[in-house]
PDB file of N, CA and C in Angstrom:
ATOM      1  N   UNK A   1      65.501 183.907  83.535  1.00  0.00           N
ATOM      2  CA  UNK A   1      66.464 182.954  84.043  1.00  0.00           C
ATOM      3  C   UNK A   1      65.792 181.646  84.450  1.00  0.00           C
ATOM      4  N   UNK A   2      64.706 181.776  84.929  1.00  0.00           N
ATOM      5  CA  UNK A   2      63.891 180.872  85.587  1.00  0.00           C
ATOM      6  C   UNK A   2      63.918 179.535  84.463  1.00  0.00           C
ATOM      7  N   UNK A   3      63.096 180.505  83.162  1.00  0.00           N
ATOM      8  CA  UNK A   3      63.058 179.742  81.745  1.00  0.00           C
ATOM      9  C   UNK A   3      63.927 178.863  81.627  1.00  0.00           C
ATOM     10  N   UNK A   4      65.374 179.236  81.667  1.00  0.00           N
ATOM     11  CA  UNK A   4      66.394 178.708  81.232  1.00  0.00           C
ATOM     12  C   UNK A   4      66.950 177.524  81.897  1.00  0.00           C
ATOM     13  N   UNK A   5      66.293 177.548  83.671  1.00  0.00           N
ATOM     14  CA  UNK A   5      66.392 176.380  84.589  1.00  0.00           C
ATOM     15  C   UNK A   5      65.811 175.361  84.295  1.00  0.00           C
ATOM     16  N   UNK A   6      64.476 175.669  83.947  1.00  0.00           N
ATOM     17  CA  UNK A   6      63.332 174.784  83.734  1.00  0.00           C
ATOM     18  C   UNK A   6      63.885 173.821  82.383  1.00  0.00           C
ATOM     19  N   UNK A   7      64.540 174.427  81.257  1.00  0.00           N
ATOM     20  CA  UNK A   7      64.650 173.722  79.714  1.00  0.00           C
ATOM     21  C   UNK A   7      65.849 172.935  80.498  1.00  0.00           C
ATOM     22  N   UNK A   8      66.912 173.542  81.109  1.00  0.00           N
ATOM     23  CA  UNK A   8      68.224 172.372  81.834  1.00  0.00           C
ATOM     24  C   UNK A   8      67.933 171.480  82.328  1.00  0.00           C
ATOM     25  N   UNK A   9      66.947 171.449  83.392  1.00  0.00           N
ATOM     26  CA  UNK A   9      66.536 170.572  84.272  1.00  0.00           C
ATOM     27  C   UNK A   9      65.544 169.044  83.629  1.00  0.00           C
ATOM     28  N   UNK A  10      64.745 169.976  82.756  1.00  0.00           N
ATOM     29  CA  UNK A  10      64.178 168.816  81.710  1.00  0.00           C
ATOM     30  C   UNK A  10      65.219 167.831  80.900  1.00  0.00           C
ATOM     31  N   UNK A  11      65.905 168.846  79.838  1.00  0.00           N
ATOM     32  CA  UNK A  11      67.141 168.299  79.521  1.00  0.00           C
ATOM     33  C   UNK A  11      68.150 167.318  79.963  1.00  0.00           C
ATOM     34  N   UNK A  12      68.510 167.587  81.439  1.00  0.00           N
ATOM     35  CA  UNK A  12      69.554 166.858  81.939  1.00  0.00           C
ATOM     36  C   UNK A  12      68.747 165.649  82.364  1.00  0.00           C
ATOM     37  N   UNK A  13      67.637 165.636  83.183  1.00  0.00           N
ATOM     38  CA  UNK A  13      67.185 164.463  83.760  1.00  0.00           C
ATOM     39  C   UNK A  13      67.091 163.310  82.471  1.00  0.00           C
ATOM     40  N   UNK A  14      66.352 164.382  81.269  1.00  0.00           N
ATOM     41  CA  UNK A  14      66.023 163.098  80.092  1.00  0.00           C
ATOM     42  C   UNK A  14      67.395 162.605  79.400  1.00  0.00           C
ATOM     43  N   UNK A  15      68.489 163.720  79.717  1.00  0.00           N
ATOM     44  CA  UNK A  15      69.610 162.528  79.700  1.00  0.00           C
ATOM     45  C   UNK A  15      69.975 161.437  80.402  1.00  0.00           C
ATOM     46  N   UNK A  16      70.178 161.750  81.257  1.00  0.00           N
ATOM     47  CA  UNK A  16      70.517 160.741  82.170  1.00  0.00           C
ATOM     48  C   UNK A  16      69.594 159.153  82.176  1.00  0.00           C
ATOM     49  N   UNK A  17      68.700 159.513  82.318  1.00  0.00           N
ATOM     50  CA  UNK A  17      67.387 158.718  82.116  1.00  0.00           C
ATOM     51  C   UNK A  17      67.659 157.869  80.886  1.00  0.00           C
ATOM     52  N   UNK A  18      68.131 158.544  80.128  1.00  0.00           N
ATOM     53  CA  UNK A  18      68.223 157.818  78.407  1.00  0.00           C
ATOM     54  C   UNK A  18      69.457 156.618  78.760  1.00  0.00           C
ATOM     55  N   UNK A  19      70.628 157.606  79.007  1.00  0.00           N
ATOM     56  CA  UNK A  19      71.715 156.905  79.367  1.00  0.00           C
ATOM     57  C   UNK A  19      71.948 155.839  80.442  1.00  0.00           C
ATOM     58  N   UNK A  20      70.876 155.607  81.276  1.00  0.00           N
ATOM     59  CA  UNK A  20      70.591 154.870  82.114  1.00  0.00           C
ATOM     60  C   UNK A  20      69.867 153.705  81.704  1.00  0.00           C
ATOM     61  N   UNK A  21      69.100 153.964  80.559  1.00  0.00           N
ATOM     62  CA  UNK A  21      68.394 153.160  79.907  1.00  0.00           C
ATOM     63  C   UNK A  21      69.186 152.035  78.789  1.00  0.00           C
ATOM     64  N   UNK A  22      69.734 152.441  78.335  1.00  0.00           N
ATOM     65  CA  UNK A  22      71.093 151.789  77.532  1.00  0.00           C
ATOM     66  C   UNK A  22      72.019 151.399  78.148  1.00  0.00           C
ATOM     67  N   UNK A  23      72.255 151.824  79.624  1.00  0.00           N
ATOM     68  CA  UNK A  23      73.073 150.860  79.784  1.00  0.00           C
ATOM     69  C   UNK A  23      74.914 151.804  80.217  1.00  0.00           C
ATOM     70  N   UNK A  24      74.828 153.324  80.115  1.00  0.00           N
ATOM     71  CA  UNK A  24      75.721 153.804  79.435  1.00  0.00           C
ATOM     72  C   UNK A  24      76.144 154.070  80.960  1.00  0.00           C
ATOM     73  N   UNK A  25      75.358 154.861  82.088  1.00  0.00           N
ATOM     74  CA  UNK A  25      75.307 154.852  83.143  1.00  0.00           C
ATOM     75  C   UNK A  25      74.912 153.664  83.914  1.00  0.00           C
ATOM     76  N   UNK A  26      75.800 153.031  84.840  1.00  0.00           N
ATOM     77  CA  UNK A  26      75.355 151.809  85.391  1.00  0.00           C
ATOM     78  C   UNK A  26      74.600 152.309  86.787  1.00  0.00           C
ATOM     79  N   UNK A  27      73.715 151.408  87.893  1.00  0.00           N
ATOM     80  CA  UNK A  27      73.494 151.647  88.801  1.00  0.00           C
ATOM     81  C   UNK A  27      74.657 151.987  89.612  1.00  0.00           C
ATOM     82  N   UNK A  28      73.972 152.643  90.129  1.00  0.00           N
ATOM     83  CA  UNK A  28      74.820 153.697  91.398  1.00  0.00           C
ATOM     84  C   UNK A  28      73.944 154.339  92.621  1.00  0.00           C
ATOM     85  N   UNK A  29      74.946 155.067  93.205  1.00  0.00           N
ATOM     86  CA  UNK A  29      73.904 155.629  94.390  1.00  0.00           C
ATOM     87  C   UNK A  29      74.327 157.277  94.172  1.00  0.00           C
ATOM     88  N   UNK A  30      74.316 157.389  93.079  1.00  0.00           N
ATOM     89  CA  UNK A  30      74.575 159.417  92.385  1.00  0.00           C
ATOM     90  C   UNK A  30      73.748 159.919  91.734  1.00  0.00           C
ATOM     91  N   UNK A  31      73.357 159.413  90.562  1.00  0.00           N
ATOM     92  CA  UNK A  31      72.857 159.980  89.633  1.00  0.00           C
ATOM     93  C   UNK A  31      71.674 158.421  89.143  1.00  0.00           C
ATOM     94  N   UNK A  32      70.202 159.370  88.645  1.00  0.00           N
ATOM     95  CA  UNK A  32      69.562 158.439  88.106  1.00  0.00           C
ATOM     96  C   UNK A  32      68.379 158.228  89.302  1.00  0.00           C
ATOM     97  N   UNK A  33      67.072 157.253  88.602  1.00  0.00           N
ATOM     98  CA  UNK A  33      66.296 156.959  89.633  1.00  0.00           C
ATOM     99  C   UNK A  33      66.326 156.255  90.897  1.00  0.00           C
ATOM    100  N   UNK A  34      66.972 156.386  92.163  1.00  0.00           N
ATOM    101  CA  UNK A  34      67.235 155.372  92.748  1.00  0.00           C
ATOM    102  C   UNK A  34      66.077 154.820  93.897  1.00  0.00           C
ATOM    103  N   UNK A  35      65.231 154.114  93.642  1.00  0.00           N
ATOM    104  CA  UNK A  35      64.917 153.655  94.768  1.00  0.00           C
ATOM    105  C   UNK A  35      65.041 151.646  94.859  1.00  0.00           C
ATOM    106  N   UNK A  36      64.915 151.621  96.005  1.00  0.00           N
ATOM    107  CA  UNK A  36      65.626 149.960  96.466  1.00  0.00           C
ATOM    108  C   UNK A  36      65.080 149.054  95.385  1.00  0.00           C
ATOM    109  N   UNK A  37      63.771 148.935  94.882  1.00  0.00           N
ATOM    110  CA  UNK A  37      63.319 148.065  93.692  1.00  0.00           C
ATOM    111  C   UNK A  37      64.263 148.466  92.032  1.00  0.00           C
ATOM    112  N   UNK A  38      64.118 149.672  92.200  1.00  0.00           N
ATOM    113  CA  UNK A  38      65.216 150.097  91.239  1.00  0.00           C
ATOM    114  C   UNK A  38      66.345 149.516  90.942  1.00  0.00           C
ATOM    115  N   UNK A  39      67.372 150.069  92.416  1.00  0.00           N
ATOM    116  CA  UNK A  39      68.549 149.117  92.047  1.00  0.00           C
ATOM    117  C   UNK A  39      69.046 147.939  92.391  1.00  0.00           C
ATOM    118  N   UNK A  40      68.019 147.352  92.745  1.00  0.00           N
ATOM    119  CA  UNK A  40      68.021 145.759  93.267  1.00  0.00           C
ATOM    120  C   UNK A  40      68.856 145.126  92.439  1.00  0.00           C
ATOM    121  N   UNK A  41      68.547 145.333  90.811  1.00  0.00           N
ATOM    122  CA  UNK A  41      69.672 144.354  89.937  1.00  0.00           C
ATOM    123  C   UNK A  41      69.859 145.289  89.044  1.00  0.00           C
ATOM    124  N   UNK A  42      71.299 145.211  88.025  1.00  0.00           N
ATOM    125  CA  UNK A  42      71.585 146.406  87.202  1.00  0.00           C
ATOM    126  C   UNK A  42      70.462 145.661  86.000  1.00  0.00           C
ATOM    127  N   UNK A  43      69.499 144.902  85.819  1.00  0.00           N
ATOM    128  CA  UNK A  43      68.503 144.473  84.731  1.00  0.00           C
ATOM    129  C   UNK A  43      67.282 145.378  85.404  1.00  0.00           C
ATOM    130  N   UNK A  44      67.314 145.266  86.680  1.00  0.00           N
ATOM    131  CA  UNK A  44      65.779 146.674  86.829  1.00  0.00           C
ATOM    132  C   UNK A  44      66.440 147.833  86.835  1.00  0.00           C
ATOM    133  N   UNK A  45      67.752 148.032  87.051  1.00  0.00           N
ATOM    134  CA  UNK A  45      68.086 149.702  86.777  1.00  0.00           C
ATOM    135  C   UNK A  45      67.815 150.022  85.256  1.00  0.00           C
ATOM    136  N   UNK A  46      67.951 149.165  84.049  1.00  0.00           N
ATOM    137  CA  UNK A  46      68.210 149.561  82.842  1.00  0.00           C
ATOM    138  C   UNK A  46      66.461 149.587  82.823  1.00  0.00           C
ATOM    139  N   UNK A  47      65.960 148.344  83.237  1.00  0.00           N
ATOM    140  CA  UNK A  47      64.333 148.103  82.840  1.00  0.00           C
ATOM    141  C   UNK A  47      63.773 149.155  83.040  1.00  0.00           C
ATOM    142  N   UNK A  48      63.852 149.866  84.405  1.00  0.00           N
ATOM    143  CA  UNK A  48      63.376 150.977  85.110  1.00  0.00           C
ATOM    144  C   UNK A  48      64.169 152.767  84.276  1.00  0.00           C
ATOM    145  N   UNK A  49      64.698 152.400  83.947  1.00  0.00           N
ATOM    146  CA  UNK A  49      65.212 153.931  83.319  1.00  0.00           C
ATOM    147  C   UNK A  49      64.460 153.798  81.806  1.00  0.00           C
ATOM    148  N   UNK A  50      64.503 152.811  81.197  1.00  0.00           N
ATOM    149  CA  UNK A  50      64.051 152.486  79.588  1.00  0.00           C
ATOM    150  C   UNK A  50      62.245 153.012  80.110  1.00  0.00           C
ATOM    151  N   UNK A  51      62.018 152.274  80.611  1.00  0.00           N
ATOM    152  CA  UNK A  51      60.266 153.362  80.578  1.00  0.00           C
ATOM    153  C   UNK A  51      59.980 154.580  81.625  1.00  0.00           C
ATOM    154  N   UNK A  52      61.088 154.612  81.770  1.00  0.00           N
ATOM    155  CA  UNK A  52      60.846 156.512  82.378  1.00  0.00           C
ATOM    156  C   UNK A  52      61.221 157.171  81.615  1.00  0.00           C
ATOM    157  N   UNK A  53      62.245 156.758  80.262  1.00  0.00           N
ATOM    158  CA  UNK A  53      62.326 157.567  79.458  1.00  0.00           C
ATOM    159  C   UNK A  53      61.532 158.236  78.770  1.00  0.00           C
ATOM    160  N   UNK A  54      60.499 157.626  77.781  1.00  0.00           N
ATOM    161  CA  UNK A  54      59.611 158.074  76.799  1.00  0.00           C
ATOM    162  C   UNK A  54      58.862 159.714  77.503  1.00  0.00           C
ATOM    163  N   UNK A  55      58.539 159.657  78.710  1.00  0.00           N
ATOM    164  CA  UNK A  55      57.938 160.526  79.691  1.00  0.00           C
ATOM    165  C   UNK A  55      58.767 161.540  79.626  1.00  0.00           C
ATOM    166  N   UNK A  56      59.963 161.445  79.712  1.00  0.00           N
ATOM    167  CA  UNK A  56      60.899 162.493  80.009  1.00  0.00           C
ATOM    168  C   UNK A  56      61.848 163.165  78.610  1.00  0.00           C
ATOM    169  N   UNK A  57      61.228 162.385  77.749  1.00  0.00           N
ATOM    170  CA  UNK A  57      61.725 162.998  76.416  1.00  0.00           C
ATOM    171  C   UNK A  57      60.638 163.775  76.424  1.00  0.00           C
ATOM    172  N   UNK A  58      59.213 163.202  76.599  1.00  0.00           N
ATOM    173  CA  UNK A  58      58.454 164.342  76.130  1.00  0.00           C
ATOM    174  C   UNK A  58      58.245 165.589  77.103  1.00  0.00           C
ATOM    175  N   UNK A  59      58.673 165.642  78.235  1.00  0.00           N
ATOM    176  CA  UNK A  59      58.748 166.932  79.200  1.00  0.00           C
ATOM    177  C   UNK A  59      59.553 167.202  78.688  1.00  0.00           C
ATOM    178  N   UNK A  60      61.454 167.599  78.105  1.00  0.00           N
ATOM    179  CA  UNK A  60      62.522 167.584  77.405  1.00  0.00           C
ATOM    180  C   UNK A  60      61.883 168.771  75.999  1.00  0.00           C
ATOM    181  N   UNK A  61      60.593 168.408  75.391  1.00  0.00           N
ATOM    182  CA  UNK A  61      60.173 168.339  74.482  1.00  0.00           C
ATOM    183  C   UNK A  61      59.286 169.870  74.445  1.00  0.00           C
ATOM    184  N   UNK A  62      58.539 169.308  75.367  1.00  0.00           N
ATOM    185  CA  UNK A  62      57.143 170.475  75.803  1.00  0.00           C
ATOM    186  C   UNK A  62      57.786 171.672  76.616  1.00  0.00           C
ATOM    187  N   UNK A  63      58.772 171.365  77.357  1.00  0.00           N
ATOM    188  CA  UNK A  63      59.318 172.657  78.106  1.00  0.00           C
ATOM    189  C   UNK A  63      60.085 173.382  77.289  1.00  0.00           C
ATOM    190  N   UNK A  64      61.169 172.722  76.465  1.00  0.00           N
ATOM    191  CA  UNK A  64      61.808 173.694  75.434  1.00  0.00           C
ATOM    192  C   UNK A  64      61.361 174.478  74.375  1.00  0.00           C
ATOM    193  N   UNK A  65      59.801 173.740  74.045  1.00  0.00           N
ATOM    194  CA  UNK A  65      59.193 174.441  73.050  1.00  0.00           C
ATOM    195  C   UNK A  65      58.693 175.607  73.943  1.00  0.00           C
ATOM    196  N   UNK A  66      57.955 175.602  75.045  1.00  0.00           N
ATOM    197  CA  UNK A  66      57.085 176.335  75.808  1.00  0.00           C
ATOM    198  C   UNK A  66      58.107 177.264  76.394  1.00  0.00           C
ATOM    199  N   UNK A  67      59.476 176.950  76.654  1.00  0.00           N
ATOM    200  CA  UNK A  67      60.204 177.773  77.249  1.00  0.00           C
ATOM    201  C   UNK A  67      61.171 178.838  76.536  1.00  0.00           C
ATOM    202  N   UNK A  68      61.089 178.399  74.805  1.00  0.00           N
ATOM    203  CA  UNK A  68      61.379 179.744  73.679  1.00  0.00           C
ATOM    204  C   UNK A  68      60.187 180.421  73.307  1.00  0.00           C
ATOM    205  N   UNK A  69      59.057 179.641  73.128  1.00  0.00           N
ATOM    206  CA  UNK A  69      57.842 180.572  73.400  1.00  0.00           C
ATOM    207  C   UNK A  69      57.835 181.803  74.154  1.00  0.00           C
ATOM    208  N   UNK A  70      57.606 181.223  75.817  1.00  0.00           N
ATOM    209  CA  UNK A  70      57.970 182.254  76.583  1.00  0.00           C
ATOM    210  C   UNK A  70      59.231 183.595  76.389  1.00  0.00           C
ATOM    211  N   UNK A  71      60.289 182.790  76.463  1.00  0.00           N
ATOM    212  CA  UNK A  71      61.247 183.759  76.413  1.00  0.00           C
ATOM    213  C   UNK A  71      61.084 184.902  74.965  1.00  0.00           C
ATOM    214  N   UNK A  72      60.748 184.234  73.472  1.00  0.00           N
ATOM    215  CA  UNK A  72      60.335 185.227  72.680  1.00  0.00           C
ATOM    216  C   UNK A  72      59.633 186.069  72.491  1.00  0.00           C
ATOM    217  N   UNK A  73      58.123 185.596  73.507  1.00  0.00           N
ATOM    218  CA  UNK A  73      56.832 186.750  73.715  1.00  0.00           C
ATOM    219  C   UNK A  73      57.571 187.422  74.632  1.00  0.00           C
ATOM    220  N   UNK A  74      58.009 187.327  75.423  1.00  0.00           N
ATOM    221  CA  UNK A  74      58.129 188.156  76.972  1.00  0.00           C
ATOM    222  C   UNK A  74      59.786 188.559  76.869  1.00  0.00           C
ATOM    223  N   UNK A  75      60.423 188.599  75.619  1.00  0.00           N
ATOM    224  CA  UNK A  75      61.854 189.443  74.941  1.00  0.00           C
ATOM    225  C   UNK A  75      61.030 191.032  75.893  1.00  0.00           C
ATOM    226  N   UNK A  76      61.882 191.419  76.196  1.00  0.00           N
ATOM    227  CA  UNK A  76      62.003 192.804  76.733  1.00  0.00           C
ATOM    228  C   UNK A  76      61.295 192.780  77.551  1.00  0.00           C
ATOM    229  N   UNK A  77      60.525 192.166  78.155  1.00  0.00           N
ATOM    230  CA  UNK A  77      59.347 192.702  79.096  1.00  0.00           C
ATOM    231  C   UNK A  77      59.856 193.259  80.486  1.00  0.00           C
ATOM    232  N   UNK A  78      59.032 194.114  81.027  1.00  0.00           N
ATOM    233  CA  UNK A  78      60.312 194.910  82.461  1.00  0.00           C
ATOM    234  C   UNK A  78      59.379 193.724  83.588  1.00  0.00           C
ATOM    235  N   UNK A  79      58.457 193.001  83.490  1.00  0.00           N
ATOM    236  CA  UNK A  79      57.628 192.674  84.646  1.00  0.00           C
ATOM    237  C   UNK A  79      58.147 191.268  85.076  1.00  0.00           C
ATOM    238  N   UNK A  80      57.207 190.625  85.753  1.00  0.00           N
ATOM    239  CA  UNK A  80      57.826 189.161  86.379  1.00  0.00           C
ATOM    240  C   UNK A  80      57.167 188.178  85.068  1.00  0.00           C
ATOM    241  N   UNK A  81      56.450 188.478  84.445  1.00  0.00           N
ATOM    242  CA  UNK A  81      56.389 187.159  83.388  1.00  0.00           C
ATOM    243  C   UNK A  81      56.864 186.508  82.797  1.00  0.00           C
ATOM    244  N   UNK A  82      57.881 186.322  82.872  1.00  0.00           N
ATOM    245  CA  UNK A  82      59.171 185.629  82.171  1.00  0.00           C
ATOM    246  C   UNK A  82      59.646 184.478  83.297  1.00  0.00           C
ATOM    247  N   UNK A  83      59.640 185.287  84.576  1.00  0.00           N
ATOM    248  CA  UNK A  83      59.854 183.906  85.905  1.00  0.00           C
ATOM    249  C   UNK A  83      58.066 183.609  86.237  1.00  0.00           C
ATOM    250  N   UNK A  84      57.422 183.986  85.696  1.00  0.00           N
ATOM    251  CA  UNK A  84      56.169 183.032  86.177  1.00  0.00           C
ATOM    252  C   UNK A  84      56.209 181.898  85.456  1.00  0.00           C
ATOM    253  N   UNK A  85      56.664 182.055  84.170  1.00  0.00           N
ATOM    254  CA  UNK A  85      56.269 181.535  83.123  1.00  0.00           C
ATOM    255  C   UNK A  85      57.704 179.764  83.842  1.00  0.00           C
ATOM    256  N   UNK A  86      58.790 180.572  83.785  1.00  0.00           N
ATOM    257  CA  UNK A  86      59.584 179.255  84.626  1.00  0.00           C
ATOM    258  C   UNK A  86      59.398 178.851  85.465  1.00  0.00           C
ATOM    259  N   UNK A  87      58.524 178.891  86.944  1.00  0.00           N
ATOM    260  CA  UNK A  87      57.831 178.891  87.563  1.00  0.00           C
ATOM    261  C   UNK A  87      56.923 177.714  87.407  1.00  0.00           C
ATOM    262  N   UNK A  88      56.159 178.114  86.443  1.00  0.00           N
ATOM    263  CA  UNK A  88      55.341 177.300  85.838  1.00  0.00           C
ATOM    264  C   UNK A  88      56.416 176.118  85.214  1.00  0.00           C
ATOM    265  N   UNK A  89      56.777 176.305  84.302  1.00  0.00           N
ATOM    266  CA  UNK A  89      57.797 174.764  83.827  1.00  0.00           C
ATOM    267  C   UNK A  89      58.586 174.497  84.500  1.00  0.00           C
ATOM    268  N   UNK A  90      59.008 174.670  85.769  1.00  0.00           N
ATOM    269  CA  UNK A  90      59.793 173.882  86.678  1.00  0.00           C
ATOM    270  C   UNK A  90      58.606 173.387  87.556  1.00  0.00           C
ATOM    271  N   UNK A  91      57.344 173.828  87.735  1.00  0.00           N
ATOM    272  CA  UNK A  91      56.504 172.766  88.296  1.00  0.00           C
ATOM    273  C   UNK A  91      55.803 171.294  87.098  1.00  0.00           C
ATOM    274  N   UNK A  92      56.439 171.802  86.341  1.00  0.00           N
ATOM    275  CA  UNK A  92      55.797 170.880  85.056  1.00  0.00           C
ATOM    276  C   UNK A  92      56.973 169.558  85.147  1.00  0.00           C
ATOM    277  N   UNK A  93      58.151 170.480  85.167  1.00  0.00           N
ATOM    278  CA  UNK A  93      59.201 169.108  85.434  1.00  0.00           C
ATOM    279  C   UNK A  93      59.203 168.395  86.449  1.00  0.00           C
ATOM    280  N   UNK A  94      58.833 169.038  87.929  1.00  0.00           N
ATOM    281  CA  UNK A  94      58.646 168.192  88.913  1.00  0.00           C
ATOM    282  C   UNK A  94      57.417 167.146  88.819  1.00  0.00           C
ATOM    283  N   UNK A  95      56.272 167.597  88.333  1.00  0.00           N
ATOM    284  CA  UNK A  95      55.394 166.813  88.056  1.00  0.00           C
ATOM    285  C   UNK A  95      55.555 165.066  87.635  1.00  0.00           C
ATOM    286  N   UNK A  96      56.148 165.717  86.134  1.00  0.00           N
ATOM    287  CA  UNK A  96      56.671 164.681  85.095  1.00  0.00           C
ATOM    288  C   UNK A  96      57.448 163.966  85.289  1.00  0.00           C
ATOM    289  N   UNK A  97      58.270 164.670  86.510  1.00  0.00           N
ATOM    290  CA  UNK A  97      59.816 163.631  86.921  1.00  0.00           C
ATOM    291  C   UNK A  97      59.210 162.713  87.860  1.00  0.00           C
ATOM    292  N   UNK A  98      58.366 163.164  88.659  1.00  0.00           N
ATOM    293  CA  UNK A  98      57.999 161.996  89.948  1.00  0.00           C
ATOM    294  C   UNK A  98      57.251 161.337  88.977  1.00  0.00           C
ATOM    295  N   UNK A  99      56.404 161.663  88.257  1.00  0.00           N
ATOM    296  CA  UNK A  99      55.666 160.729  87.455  1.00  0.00           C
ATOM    297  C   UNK A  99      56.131 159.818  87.042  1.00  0.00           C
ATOM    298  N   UNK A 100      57.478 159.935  85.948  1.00  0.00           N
ATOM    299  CA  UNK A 100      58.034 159.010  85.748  1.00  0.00           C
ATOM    300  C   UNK A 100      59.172 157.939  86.353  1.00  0.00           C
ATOM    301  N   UNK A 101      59.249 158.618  87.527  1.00  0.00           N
ATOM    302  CA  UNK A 101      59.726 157.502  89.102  1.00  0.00           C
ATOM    303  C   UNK A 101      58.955 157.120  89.690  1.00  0.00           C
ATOM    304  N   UNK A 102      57.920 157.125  89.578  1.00  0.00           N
ATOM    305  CA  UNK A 102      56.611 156.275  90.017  1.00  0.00           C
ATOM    306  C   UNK A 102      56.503 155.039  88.885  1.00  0.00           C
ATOM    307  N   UNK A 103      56.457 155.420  87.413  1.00  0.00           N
ATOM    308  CA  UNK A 103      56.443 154.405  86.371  1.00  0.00           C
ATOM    309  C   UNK A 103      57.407 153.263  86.525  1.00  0.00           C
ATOM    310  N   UNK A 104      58.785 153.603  86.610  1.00  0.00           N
ATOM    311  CA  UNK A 104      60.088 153.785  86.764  1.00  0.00           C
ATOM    312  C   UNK A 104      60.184 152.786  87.732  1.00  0.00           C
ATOM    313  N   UNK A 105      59.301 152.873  89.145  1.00  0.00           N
ATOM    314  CA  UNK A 105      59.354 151.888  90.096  1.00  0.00           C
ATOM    315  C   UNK A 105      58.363 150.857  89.717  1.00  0.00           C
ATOM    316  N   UNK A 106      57.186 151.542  89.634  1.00  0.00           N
ATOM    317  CA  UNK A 106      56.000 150.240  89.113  1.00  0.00           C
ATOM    318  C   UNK A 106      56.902 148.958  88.447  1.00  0.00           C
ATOM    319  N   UNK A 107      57.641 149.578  87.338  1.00  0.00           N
ATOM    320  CA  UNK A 107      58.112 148.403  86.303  1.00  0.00           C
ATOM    321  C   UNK A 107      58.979 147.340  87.147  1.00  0.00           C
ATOM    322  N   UNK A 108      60.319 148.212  87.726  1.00  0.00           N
ATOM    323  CA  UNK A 108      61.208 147.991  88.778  1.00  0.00           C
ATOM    324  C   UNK A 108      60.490 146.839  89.418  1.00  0.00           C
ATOM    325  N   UNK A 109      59.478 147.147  90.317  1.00  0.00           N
ATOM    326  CA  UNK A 109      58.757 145.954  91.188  1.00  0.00           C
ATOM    327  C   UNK A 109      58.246 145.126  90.735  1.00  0.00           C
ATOM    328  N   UNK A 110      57.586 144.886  89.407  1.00  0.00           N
ATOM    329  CA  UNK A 110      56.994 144.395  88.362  1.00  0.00           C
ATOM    330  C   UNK A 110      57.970 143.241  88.362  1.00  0.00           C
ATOM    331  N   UNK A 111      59.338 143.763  87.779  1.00  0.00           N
ATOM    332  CA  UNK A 111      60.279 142.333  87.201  1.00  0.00           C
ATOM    333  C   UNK A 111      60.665 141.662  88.526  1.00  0.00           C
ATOM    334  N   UNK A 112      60.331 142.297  89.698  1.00  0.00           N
ATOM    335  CA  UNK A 112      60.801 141.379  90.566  1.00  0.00           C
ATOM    336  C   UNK A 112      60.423 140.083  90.688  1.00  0.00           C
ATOM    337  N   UNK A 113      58.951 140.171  90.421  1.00  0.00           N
ATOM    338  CA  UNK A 113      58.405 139.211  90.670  1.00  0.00           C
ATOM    339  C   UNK A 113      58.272 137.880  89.993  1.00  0.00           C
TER     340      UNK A 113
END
């Protein structure tokens, strides 16, 4: 089950992220990266989602591959390796996600100037 959190969670963020990037999702205070350099203007919300994307396609990318991996080796298994294994890729997404809200802001503060 764990598996299956980890591939959603990748998934949904690199949507949003995408859709934020285009323009499709406008700034808000719900959904998306928000911090104050972020949504200062809806031109650093789009600026700031467009290069957090690339990051988050490829977590999107690496967890779904790694997370049918898992689930196909560890088909039947009676033990916990199947939630270590999500475990493991939900710390991979947290990683990757602050990572790319750190990028996300860098840029953000960047155009302020």
């Amino acid at each position: 089950m764990t598996i299956w959190i980890a591939i959603a969670l990748a998934v949904l963020v690199t949507v949003i992220a995408a859709l934020a990037g285009r323009g499709t999702i406008p700034n808000n205070g719900l959904v998306g990266i928000r911090t104050p350099s972020i949504q200062r203007t809806n031109e650093t919300w789009t600026e700031a989602h467009r290069a957090a994307t690339p990051l988050l396609i490829g977590l999107a990318i690496a967890v779904t591959i790694a997370g049918i991996i898992g689930l196909v080796t560890t088909s039947g298994s009676t033990d916990d390796t199947p939630n270590f294994i999500g475990l493991g890729l939900l710390g991979l997404d947290v990683v990757v996600i602050v990572a790319a809200a750190i990028r996300a802001n860098t840029v953000a503060r960047r155009n302020l100037h």
